[in-house]
Protein backbone atom coordinates (compact mmCIF):
# COMPACT_ATOMS: atom_id res chain seq x y z
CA UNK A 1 91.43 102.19 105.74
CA UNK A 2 88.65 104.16 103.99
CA UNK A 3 87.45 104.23 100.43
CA UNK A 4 89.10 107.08 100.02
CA UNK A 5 92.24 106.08 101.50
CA UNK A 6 91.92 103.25 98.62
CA UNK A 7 91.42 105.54 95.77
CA UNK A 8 94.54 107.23 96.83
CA UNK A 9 96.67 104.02 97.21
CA UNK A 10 95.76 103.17 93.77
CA UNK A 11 95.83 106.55 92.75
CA UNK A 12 92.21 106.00 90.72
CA UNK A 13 92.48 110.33 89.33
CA UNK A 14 95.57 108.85 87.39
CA UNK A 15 93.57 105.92 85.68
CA UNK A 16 92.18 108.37 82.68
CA UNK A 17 95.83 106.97 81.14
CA UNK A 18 95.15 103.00 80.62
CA UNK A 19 91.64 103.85 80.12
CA UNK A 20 92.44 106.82 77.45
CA UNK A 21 95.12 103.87 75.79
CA UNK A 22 92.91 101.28 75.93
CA UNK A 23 89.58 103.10 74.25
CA UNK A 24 91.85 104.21 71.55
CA UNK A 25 93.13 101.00 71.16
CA UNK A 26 89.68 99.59 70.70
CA UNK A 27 88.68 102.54 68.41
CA UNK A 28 91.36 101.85 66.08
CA UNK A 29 90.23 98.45 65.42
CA UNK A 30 86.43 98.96 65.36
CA UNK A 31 87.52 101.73 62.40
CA UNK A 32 90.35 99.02 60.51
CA UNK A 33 87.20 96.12 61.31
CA UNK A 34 84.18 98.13 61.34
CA UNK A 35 83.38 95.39 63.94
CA UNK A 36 83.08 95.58 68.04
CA UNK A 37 82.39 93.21 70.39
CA UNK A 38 80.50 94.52 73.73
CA UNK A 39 81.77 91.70 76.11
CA UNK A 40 85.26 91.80 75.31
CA UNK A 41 85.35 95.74 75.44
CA UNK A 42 83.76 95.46 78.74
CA UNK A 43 86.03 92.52 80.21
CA UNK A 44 89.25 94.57 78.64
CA UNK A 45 88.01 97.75 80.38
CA UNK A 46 88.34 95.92 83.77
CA UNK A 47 91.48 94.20 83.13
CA UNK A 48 92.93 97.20 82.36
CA UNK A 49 91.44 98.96 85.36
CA UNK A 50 92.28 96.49 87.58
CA UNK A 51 96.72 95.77 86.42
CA UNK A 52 96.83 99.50 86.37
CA UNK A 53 95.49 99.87 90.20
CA UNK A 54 97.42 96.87 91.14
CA UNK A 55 100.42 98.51 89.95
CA UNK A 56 100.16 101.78 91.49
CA UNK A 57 99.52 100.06 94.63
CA UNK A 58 102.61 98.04 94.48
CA UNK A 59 104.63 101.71 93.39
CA UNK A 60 102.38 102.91 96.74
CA UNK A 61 104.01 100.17 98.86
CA UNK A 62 108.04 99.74 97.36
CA UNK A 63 108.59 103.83 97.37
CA UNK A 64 107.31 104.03 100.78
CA UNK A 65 109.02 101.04 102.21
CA UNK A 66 112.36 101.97 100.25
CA UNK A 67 112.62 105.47 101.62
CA UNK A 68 111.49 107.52 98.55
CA UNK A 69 108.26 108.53 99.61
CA UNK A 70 109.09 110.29 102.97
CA UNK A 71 107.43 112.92 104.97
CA UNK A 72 110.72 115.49 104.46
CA UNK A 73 110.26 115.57 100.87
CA UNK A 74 106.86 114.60 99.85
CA UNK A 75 104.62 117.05 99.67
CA UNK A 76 102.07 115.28 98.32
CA UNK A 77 98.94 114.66 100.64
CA UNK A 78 97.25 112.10 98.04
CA UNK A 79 100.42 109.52 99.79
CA UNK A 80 98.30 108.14 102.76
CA UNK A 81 101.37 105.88 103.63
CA UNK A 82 103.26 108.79 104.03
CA UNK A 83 100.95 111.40 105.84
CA UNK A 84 98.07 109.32 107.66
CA UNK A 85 99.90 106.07 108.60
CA UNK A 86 97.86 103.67 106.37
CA UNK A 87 99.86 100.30 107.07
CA UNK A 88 101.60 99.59 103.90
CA UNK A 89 100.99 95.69 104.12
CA UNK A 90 97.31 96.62 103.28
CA UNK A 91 98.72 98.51 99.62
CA UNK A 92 100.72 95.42 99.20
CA UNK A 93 97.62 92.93 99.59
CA UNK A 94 95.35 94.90 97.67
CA UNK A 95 97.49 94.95 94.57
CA UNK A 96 97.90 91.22 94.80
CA UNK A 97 93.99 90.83 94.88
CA UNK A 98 93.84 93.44 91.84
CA UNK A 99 96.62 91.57 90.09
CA UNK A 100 94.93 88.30 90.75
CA UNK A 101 91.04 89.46 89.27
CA UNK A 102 93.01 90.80 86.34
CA UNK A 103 94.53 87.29 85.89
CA UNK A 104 90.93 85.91 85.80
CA UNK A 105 89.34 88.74 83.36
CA UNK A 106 92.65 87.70 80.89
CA UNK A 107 91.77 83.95 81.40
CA UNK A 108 88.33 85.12 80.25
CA UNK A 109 89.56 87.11 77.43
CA UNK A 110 92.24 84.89 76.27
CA UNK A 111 89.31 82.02 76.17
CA UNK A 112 87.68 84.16 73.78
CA UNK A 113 90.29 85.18 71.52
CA UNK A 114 94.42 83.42 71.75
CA UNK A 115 95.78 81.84 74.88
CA UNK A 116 98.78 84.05 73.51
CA UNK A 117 96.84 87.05 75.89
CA UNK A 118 98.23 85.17 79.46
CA UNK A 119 101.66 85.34 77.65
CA UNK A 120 100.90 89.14 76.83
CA UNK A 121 99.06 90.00 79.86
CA UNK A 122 101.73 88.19 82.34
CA UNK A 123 104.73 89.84 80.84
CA UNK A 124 102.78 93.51 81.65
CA UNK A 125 101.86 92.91 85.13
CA UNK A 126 105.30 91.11 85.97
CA UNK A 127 106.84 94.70 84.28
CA UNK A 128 103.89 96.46 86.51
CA UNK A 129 105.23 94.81 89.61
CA UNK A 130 108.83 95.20 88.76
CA UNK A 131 108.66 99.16 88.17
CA UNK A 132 109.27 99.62 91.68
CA UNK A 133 110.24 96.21 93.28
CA UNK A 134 112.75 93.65 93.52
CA UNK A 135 116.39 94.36 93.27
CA UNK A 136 116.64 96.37 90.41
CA UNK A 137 113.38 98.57 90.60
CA UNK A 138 112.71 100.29 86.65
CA UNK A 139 111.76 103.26 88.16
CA UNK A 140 115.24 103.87 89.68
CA UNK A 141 116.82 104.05 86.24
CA UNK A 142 116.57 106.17 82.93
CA UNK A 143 114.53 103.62 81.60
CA UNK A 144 111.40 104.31 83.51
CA UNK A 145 109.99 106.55 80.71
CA UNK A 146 110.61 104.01 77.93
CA UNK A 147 108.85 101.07 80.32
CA UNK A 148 106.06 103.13 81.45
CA UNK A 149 105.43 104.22 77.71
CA UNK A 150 106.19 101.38 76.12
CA UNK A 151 103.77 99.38 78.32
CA UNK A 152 100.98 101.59 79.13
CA UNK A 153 101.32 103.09 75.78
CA UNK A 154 102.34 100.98 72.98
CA UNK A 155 102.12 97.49 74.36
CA UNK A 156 98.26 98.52 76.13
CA UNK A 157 97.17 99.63 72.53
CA UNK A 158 98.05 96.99 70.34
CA UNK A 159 96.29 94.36 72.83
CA UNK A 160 93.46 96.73 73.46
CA UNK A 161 93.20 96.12 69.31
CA UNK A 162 93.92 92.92 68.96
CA UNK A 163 91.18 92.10 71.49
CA UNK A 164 88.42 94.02 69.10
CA UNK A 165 90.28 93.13 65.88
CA UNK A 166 91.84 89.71 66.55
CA UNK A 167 94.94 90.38 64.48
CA UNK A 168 97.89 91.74 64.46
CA UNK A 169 98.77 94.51 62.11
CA UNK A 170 102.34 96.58 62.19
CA UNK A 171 100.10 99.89 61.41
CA UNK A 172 98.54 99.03 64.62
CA UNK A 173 102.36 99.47 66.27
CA UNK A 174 102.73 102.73 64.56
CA UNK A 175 99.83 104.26 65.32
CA UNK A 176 100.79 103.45 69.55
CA UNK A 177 104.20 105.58 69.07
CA UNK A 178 102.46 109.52 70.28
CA UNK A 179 100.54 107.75 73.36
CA UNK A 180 104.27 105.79 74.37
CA UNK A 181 106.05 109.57 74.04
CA UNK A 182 103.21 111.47 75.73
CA UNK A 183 103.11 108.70 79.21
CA UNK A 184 106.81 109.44 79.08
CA UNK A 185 106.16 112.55 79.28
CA UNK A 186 103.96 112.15 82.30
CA UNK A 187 106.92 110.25 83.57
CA UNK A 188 109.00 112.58 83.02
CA UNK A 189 107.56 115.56 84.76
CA UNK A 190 107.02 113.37 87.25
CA UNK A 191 110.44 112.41 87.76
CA UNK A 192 111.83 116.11 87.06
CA UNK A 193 109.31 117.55 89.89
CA UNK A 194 110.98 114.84 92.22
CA UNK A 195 114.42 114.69 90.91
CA UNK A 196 115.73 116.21 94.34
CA UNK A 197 114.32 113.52 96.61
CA UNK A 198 114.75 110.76 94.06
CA UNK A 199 118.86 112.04 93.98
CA UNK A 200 118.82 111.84 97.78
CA UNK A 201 116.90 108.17 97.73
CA UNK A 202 119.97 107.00 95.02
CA UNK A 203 117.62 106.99 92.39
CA UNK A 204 119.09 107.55 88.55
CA UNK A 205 116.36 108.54 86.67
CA UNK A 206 116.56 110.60 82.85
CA UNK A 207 115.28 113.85 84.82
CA UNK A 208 118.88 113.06 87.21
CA UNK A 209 120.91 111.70 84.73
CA UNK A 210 120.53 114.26 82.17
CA UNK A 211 120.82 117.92 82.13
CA UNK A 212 117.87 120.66 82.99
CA UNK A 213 118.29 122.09 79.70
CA UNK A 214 118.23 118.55 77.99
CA UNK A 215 114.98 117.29 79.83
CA UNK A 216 113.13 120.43 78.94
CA UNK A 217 114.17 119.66 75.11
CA UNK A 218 112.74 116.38 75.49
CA UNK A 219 109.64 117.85 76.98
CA UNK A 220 108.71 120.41 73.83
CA UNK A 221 109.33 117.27 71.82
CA UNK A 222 107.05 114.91 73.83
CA UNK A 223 104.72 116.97 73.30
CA UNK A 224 104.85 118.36 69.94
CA UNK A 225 105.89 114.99 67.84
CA UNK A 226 102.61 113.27 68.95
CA UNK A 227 100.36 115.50 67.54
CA UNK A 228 101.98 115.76 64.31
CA UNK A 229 102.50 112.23 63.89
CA UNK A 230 98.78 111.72 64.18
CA UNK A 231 98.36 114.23 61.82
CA UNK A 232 101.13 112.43 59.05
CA UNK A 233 99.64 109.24 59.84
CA UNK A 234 95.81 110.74 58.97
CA UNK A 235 97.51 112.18 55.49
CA UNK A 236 98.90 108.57 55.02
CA UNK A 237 95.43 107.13 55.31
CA UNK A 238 96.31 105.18 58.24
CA UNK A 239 94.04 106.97 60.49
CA UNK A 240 90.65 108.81 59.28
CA UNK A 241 90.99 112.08 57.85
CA UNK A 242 88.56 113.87 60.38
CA UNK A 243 91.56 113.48 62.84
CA UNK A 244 93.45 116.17 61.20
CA UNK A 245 91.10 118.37 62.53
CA UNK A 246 90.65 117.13 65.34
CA UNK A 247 94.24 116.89 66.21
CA UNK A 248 95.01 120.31 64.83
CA UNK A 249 92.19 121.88 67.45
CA UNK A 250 93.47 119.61 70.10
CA UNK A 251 96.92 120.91 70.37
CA UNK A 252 96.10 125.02 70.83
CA UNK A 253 94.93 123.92 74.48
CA UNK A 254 98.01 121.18 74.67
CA UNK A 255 100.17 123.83 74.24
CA UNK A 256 98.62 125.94 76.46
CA UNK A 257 98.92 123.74 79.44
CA UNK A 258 102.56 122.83 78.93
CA UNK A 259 103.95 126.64 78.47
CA UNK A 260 101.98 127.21 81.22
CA UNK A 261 103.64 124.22 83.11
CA UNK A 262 106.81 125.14 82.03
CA UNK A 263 106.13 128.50 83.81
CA UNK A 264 104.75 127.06 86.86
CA UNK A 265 108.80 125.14 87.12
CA UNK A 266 109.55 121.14 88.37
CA UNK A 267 109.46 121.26 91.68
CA UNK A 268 108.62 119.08 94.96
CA UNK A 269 106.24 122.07 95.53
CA UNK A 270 104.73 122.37 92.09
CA UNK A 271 104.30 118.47 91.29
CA UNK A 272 100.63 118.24 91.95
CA UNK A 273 99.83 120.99 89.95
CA UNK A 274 102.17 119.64 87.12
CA UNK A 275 100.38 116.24 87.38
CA UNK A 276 97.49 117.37 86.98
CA UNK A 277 97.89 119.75 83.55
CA UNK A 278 100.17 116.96 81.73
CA UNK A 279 97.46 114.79 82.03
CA UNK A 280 95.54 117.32 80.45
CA UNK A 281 97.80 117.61 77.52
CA UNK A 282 97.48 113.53 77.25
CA UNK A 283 93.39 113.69 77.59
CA UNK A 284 93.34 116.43 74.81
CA UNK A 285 95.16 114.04 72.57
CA UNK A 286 93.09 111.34 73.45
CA UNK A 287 89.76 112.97 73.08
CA UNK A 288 91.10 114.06 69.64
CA UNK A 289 91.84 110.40 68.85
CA UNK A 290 89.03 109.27 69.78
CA UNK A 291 86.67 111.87 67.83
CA UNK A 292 88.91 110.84 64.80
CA UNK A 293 87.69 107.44 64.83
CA UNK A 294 84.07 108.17 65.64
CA UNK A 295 84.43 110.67 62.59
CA UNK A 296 85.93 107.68 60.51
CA UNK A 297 83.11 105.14 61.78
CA UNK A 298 80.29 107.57 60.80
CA UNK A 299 81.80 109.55 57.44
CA UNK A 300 83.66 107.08 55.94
């Protein structure tokens, strides 16, 4: 196995989502603070890094080994299991050794702040692992969206503060909600550009379960409700004014790159290039976010 034969187990293009969470997280509570701390911002980053890799190389190793990532269906050349015979025992040990670093980093971290962060952190990766293994895999039901959000999203942010802030504020929860619906809707292109082979594999995800016309709905939503939340919660002084602006700007291009999507279609053969624009309409939020709070750490 190469390096880049690892990247592609772990799926390291896909990481700009914990990352994008976590910084905002962090943000958020150097603006509510106006304090940082350098070494737990740096230990968080790789924690983060590190349960996020672990878990896509455990998702690498149960669809493959399950059936769902086969060579009839997938079309996607980034599965090395699939198309260059990687030996799926190596996926499976190098999330273990990801999983187990991030155990030490939250050790560190909980040290430093609560021992409540191994409760935290444990409950995520077991959630991480259980996505696509054991008996009842996550990602085989219509709940996939709400885990992946809720976790990578909600759950990811308010620890990501709590880390810089060391409290625990119910704004904080809030203020999560557009990055939970826009990972779900990561999720759920995902899931709609593979609903054919996931239907043949006995999977029951939302993009199965539900009607075409139904997921699409959900789609316009995921993406439009984020942005004006953010926007509410700004007017409600819960996040800086300057992310009006910022938010308001941010969405021409979000929009953009899901009509766009939404011409392209959710198929096998138009995943990759689905992937890759939802992500953009989750970085444009992000980078929006994240100019908010520099704007509220510098003007207000």
């Amino acid at each position: 196995m190469n390096m880049t034969q690892f990247n592609r187990i772990v799926e390291i293009r896909t990481k700009v989502i914990s990352i994008g969470t976590f910084l905002c997280g962090s943000l958020f509570a150097a603006v509510i603070t106006r304090e940082w701390s350098w070494p737990r911002f740096i230990v968080m980053a790789f924690a983060v890094l590190f349960v996020d890799m672990g878990t896509t190389g455990f998702n690498s190793y149960f669809d493959f080994v399950s059936g769902t990532d086969n060579k009839q269906y997938n079309r996607e050349r980034d599965k090395v299991l699939v198309h260059e015979g990687v030996n799926p025992k190596l996926a499976l040990f190098i999330s273990l050794g990801l999983f187990a670093a991030a155990g030490v980093l939250g050790l560190l971290l909980a040290w430093w702040t609560s021992f409540w962060l191994v409760v935290a952190g444990g409950i995520c990766m077991i959630v991480g692992f259980l996505y696509t293994g054991g008996p009842f895999p996550i990602s085989r039901t219509p709940f996939g969206e709400l885990f992946a959000g809720g976790f990578l999203g909600t759950v990811l942010f308010t620890i990501s503060y709590y880390v810089q802030s060391l409290r625990l504020d119910s704004v904080a929860l809030l203020v999560s909600l557009p990055l939970l619906m826009l990972i779900a809707m990561i999720l759920t292109v995902n899931n709609t550009c593979d609903r054919i082979a996931d239907k043949i594999a006995g999977r029951k995800t939302l993009s199965i379960v539900l009607p075409q016309i139904a997921i699409l709905v959900i789609m316009h939503l995921l993406v439009i409700v984020p942005f004006l939340l953010a926007i509410l919660f700004a007017l409600l002084g819960m996040l800086p004014r300057p992310t009006i602006i910022f938010m308001a700007v941010a969405f021409v291009p979000a929009w953009k790159y899901f009509k766009e999507m939404e011409r392209r279609g959710f198929t096998l053969e138009t995943k990759g290039p689905s992937m890759g624009t939802v992500s953009k309409i989750f970085l444009s939020y992000c980078l929006a976010f994240i100019a908010g709070m520099i704007g509220g750490l510098l003007f207000i």
